[in-house]
Protein backbone atom coordinates (compact mmCIF):
# COMPACT_ATOMS: atom_id res chain seq x y z
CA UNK A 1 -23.49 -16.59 -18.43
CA UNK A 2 -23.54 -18.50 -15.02
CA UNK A 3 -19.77 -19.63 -15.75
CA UNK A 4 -18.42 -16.23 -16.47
CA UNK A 5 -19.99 -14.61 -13.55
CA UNK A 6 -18.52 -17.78 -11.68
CA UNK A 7 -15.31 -16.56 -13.44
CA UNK A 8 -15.27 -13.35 -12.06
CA UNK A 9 -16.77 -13.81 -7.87
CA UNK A 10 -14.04 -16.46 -7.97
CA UNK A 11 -10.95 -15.43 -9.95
CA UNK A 12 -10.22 -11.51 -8.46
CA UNK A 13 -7.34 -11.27 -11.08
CA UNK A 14 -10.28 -11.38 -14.18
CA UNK A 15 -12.64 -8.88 -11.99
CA UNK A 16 -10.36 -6.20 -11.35
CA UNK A 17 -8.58 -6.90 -15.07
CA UNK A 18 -12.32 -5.68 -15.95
CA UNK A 19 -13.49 -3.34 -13.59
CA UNK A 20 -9.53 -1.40 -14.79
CA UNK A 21 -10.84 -1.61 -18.33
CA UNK A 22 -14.47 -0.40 -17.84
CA UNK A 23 -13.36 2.79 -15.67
CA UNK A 24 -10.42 3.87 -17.83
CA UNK A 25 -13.16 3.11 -20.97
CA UNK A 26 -15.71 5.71 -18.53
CA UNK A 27 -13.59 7.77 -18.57
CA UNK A 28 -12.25 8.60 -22.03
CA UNK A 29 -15.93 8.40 -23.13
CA UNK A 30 -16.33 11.51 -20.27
CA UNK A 31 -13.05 12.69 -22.05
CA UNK A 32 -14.30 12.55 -25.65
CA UNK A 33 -17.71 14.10 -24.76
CA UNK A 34 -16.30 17.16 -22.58
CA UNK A 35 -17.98 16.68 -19.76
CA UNK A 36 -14.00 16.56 -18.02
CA UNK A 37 -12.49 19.66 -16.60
CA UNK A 38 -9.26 18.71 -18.42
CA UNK A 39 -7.90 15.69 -20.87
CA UNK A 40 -8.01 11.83 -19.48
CA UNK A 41 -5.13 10.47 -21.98
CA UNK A 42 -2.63 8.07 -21.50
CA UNK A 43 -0.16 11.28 -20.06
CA UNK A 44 -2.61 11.89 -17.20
CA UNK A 45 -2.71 8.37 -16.79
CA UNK A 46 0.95 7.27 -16.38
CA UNK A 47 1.62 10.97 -14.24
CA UNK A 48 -1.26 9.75 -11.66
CA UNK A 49 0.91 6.74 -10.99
CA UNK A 50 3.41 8.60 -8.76
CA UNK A 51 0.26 7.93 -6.32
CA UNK A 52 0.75 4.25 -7.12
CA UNK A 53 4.04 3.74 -5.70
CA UNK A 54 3.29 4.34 -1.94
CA UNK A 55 -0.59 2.93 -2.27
CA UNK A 56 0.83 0.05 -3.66
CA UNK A 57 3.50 -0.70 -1.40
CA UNK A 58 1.57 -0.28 1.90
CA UNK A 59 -1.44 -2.65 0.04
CA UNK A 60 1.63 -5.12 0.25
CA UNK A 61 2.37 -4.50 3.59
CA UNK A 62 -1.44 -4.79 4.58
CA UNK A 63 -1.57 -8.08 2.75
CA UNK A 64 1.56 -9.66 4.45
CA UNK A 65 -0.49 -8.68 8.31
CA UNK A 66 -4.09 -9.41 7.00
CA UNK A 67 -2.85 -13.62 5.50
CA UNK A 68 -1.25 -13.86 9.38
CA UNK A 69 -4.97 -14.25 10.33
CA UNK A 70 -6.66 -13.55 13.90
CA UNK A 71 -7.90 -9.88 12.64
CA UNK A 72 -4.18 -9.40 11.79
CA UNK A 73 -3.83 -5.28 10.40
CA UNK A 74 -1.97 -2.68 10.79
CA UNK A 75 -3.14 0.78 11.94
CA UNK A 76 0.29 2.43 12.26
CA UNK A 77 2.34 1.99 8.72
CA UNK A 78 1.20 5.71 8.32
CA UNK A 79 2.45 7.00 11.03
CA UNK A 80 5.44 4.71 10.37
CA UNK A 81 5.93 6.44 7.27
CA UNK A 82 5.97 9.56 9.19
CA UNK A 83 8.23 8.83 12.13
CA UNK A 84 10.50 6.91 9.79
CA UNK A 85 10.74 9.81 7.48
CA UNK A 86 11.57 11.78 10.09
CA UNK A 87 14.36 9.75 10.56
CA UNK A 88 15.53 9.60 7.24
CA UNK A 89 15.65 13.59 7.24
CA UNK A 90 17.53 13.61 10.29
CA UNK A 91 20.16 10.87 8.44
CA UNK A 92 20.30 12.02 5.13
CA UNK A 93 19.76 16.01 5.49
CA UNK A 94 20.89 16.96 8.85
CA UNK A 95 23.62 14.59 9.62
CA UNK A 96 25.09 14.09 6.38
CA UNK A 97 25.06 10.72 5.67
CA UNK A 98 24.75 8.94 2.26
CA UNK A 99 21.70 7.82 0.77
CA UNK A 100 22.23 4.39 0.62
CA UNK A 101 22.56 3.98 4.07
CA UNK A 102 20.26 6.74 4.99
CA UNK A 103 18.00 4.25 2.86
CA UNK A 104 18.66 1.19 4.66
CA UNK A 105 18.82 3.11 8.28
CA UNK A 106 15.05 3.37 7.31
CA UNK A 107 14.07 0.74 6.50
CA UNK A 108 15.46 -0.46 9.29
CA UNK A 109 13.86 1.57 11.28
CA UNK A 110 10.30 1.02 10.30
CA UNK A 111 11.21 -2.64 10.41
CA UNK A 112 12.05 -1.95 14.61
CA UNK A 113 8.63 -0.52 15.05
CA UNK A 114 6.78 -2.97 13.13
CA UNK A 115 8.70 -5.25 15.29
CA UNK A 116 6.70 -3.79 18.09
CA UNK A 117 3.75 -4.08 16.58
CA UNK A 118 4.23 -7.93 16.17
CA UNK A 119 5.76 -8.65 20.06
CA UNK A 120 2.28 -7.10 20.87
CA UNK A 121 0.06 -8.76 18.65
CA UNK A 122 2.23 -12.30 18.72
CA UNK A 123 3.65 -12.33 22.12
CA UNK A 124 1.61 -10.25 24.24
CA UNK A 125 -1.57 -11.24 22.89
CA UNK A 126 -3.16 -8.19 22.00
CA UNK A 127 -5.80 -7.78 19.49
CA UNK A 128 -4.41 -6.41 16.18
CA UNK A 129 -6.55 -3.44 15.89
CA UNK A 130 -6.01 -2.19 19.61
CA UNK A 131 -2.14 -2.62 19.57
CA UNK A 132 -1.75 -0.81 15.96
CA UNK A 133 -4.20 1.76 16.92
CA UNK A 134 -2.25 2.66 19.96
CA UNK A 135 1.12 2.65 18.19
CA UNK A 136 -0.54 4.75 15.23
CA UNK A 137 -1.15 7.69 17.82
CA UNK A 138 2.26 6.96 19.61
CA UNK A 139 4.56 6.77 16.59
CA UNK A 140 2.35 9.62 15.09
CA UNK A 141 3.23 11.58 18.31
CA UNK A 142 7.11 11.19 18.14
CA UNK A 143 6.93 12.03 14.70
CA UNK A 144 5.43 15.46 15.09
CA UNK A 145 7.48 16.31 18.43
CA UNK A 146 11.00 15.28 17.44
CA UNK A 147 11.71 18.00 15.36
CA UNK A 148 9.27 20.56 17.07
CA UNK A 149 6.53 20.14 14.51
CA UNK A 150 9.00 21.46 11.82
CA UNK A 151 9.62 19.55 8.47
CA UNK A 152 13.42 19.03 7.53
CA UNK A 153 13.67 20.61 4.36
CA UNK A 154 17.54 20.76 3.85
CA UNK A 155 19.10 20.90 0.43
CA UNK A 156 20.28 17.57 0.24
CA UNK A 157 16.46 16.61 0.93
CA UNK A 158 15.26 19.01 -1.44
CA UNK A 159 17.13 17.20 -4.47
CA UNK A 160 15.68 13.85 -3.62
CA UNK A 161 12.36 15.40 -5.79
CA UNK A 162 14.20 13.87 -8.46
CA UNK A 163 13.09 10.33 -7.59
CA UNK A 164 9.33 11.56 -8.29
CA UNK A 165 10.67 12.66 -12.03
CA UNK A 166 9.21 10.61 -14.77
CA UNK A 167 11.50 8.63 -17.31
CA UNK A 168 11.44 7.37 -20.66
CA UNK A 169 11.19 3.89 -21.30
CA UNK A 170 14.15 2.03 -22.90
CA UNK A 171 13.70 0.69 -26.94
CA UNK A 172 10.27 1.89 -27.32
CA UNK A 173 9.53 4.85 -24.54
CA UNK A 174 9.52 7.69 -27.53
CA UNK A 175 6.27 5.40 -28.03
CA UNK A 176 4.61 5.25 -24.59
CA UNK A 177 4.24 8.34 -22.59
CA UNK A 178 7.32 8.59 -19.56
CA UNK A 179 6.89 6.92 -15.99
CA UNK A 180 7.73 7.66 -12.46
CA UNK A 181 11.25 6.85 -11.25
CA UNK A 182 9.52 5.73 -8.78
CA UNK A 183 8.04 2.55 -10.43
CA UNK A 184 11.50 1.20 -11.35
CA UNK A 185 13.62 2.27 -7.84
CA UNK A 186 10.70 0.96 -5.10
CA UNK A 187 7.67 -0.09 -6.29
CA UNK A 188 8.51 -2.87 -8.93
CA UNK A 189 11.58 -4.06 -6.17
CA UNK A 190 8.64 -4.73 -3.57
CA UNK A 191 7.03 -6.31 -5.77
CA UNK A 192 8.92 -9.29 -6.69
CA UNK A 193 10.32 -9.48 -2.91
CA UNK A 194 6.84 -9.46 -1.47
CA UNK A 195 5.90 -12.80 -4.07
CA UNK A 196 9.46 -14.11 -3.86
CA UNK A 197 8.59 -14.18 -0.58
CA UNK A 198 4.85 -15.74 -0.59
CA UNK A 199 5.34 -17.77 -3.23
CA UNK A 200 9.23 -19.12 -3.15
CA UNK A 201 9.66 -19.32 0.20
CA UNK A 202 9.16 -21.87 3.55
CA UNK A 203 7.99 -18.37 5.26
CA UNK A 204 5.40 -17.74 2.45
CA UNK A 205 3.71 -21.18 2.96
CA UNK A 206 3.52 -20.76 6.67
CA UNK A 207 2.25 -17.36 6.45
CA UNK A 208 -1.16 -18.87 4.72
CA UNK A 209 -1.01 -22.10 6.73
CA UNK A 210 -1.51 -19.94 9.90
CA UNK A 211 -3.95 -17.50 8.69
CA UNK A 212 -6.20 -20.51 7.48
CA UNK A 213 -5.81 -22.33 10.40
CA UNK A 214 -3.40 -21.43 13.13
CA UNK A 215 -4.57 -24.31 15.28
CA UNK A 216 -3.61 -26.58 12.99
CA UNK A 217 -0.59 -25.12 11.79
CA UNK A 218 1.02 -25.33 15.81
CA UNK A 219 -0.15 -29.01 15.26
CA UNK A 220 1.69 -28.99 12.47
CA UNK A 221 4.97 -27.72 13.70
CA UNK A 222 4.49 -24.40 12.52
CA UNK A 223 6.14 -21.59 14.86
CA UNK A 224 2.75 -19.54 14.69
CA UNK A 225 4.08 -16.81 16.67
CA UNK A 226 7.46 -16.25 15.18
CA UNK A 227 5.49 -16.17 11.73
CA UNK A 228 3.04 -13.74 12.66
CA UNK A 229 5.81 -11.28 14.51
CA UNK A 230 8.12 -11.33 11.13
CA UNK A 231 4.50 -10.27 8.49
CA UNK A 232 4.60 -7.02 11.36
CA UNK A 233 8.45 -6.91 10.90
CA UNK A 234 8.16 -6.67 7.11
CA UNK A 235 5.49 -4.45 7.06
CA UNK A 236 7.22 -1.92 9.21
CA UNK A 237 10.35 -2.84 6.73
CA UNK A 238 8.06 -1.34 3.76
CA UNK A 239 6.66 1.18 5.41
CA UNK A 240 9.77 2.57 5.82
CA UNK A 241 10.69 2.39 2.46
CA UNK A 242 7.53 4.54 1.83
CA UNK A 243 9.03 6.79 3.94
CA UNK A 244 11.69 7.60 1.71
CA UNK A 245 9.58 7.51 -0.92
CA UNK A 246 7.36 10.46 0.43
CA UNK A 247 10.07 12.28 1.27
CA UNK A 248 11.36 12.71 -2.62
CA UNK A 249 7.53 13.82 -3.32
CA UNK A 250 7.14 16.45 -1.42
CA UNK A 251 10.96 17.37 -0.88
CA UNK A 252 10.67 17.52 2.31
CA UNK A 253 10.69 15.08 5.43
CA UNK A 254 7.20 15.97 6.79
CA UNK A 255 6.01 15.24 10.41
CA UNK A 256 2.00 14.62 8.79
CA UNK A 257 3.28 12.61 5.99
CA UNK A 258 1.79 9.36 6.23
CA UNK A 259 -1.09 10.93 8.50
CA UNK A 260 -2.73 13.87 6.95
CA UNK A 261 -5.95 13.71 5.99
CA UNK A 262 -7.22 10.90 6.25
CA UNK A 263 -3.68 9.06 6.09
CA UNK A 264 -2.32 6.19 4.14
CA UNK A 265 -3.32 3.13 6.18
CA UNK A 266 -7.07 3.02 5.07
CA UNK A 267 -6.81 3.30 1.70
CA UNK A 268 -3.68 0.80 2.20
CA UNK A 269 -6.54 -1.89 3.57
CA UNK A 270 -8.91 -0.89 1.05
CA UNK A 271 -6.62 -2.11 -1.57
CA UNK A 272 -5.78 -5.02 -0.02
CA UNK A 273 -9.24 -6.05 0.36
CA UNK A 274 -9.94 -5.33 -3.05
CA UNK A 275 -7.49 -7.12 -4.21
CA UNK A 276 -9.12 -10.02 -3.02
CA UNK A 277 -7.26 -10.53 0.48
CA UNK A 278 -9.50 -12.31 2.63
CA UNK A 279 -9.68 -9.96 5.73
CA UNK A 280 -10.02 -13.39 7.81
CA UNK A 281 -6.35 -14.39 6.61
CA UNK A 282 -4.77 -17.17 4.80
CA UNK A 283 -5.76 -15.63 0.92
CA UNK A 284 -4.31 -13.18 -0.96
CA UNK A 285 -2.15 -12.75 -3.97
CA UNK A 286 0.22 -10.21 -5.03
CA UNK A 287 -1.14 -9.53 -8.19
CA UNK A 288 -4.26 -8.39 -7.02
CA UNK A 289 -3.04 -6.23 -4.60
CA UNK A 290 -1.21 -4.30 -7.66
CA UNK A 291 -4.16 -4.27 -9.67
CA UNK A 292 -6.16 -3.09 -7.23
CA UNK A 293 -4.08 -0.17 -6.95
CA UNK A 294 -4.23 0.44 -10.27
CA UNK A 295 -7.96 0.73 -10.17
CA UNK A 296 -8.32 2.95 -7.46
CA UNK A 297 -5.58 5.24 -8.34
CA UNK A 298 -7.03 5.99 -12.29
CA UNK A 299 -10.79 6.24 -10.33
CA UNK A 300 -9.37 8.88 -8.13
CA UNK A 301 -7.59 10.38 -11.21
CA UNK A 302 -10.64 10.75 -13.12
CA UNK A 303 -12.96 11.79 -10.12
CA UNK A 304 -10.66 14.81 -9.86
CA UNK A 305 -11.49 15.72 -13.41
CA UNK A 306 -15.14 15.37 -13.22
CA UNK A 307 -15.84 18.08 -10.46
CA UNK A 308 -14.54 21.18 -10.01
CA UNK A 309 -12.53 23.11 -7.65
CA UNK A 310 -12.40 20.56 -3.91
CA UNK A 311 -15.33 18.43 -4.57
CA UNK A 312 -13.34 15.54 -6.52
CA UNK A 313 -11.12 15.16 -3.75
CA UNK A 314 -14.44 14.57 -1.68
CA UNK A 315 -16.21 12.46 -3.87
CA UNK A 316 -12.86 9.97 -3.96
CA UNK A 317 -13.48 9.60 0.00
CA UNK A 318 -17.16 8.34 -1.31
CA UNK A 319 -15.44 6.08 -4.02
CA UNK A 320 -13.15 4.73 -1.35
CA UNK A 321 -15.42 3.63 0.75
CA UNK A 322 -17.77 2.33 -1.38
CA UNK A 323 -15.00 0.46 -2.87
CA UNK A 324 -13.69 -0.85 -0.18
CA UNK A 325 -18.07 -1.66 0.85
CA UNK A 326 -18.20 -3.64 -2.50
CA UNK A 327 -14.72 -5.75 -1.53
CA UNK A 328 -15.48 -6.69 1.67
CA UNK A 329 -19.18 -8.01 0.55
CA UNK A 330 -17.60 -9.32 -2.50
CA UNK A 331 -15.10 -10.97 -0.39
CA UNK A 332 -17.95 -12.43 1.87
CA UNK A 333 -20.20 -13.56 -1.10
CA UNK A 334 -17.53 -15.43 -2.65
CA UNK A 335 -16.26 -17.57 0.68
CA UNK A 336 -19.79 -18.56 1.60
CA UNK A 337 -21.16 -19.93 -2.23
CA UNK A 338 -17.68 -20.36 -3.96
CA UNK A 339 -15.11 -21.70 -0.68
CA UNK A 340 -12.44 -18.35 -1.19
CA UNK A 341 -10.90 -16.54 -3.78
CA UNK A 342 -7.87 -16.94 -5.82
């Protein structure tokens, strides 16, 4: 018993694998006994993932921050997903350009103000929190007044819904219900650049070595503050990728889009903690990070069916947090008795 429960504080991979298995099992129990407001299948299930592309992404972007170390985080990829999708509705529905480099305008835009996230935070000196907290509000700002608090919902913008259809799987998708686009076109792409990039890479080692130890890493060589600007640059990079991801979901390039509510950056952290990303830098693994958003985006899906009218969508701020509660003591447990996670 002692070994499988040291199986589980130290290997996040296994906990999350079983945490996935014992809500989607909750669930279809709730399912089977009526006590849902409508069906939990394996149709509900693969539709909730259109939530799982941006989640997952900005959990990525999170993690590549968070392993820089010194309270490295990012406040501001939601409001980069908003002023970048601005952008991108400027490019691609206002001024007529095509959608690759519409695309790539974007990303290169988010990747410019994640760049000033990191000259702050690297350079300058400034704590993390306060430098992406005051670039949240400013980039949140120039997102709402650049186009007079109006959304740019041209027709050209309007047809980019189709990235948020669902399609069937090749050989054996008349098996499996369909999946969103979305998967295939960002998501899965992140993905393997994000662990290419960790785990392949000269940039990937350094990125730990400095959140473990950035003292000894400048002893070592390593260009600590160069390393820590670029995790800012590539998180601004995804975020703007989001962007153009949120702007096929709601068909629109909206001003609030990565800020309404209660915006995409703490949930973002949330999952990145979860999946096992020591909030102290220098651990964290991609595959975490994805299962992570698995978990929370099927808890959220099955919340909504187990209250009625708003009250799911309250009770998922209550899961969040005691989610993201139960990671970061999880998280703490396992450094003091076990020496980290993997």
């Amino acid at each position: 018993m002692s070994r499988a429960v040291r199986l589980l504080l130290t290997q996040r991979i296994a906990l999350l694998a079983v945490l996935l298995v014992v809500v989607v099992v909750t669930f279809f129990i709730n399912d089977m006994g009526g006590y849902l407001t409508a069906p939990y299948d394996f149709d509900y299930m693969s539709a909730s993932l259109i939530s799982a592309v941006p989640l997952a992404m900005l959990g990525l972007a999170e993690m590549l921050v968070i392993l820089s170390g010194r309270g490295g985080i990012d406040l501001s990829v939601g409001a980069i997903v908003s002023l970048a999708g601005m952008g991108f509705g400027f490019a691609y529905g206002e001024w007529g350009w095509p959608l690759w480099p519409a695309i790539l305008a974007t990303a290169g835009l988010g990747a410019l103000l994640g760049a000033v996230n990191g000259f702050l935070v690297s350079y300058i000196g400034f704590p993390a929190l306060i430098a992406t907290l005051a670039t949240f509000y400013a980039y949140k700002s120039l997102a709402i007044v650049v186009n007079d608090q109006q959304p740019i919902s041209t027709a050209p913008v309007q047809e980019l819904f189709t990235l948020s259809k669902s399609v069937e799987l090749p050989l054996f998708g008349r098996y499996v219900p369909d999946v969103p686009l979305g998967i295939f076109t960002f998501l899965l792409p992140t993905v393997v650049a994000v662990w290419l990039l960790l785990a392949r890479t000269g940039y990937g080692r350094r990125l730990y070595a400095i959140g473990t130890n950035d003292v000894a890493a400048r002893w070592a060589g390593i260009p600590v503050r160069d390393t820590r600007f670029k995790a800012y640059v590539y998180a601004g990079l995804i975020s703007g990728l989001v962007a153009v991801v949120t702007v096929g979901q709601f068909a629109s390039a909206r001003p609030d889009a990565g800020v309404s509510g209660n915006g995409m950056a703490l949930p973002a952290i949330t999952i990145a903690v979860l999946g096992g990303v020591a909030i102290t830098g220098g651990i964290g693994r991609v595959a975490g990070v994805v299962l992570a958003t698995l978990l929370i985006v099927w808890l959220n899906a099955g919340i909504l069916l187990a209250f009625v009218g708003n009250e799911g969508s309250q009770y998922q701020l209550l899961a969040l947090g005691a989610v993201l509660i139960f990671a970061a003591l999880l998280n703490g447990l396992t450094n003091r008795k076990y020496g980290g996670t993997q």
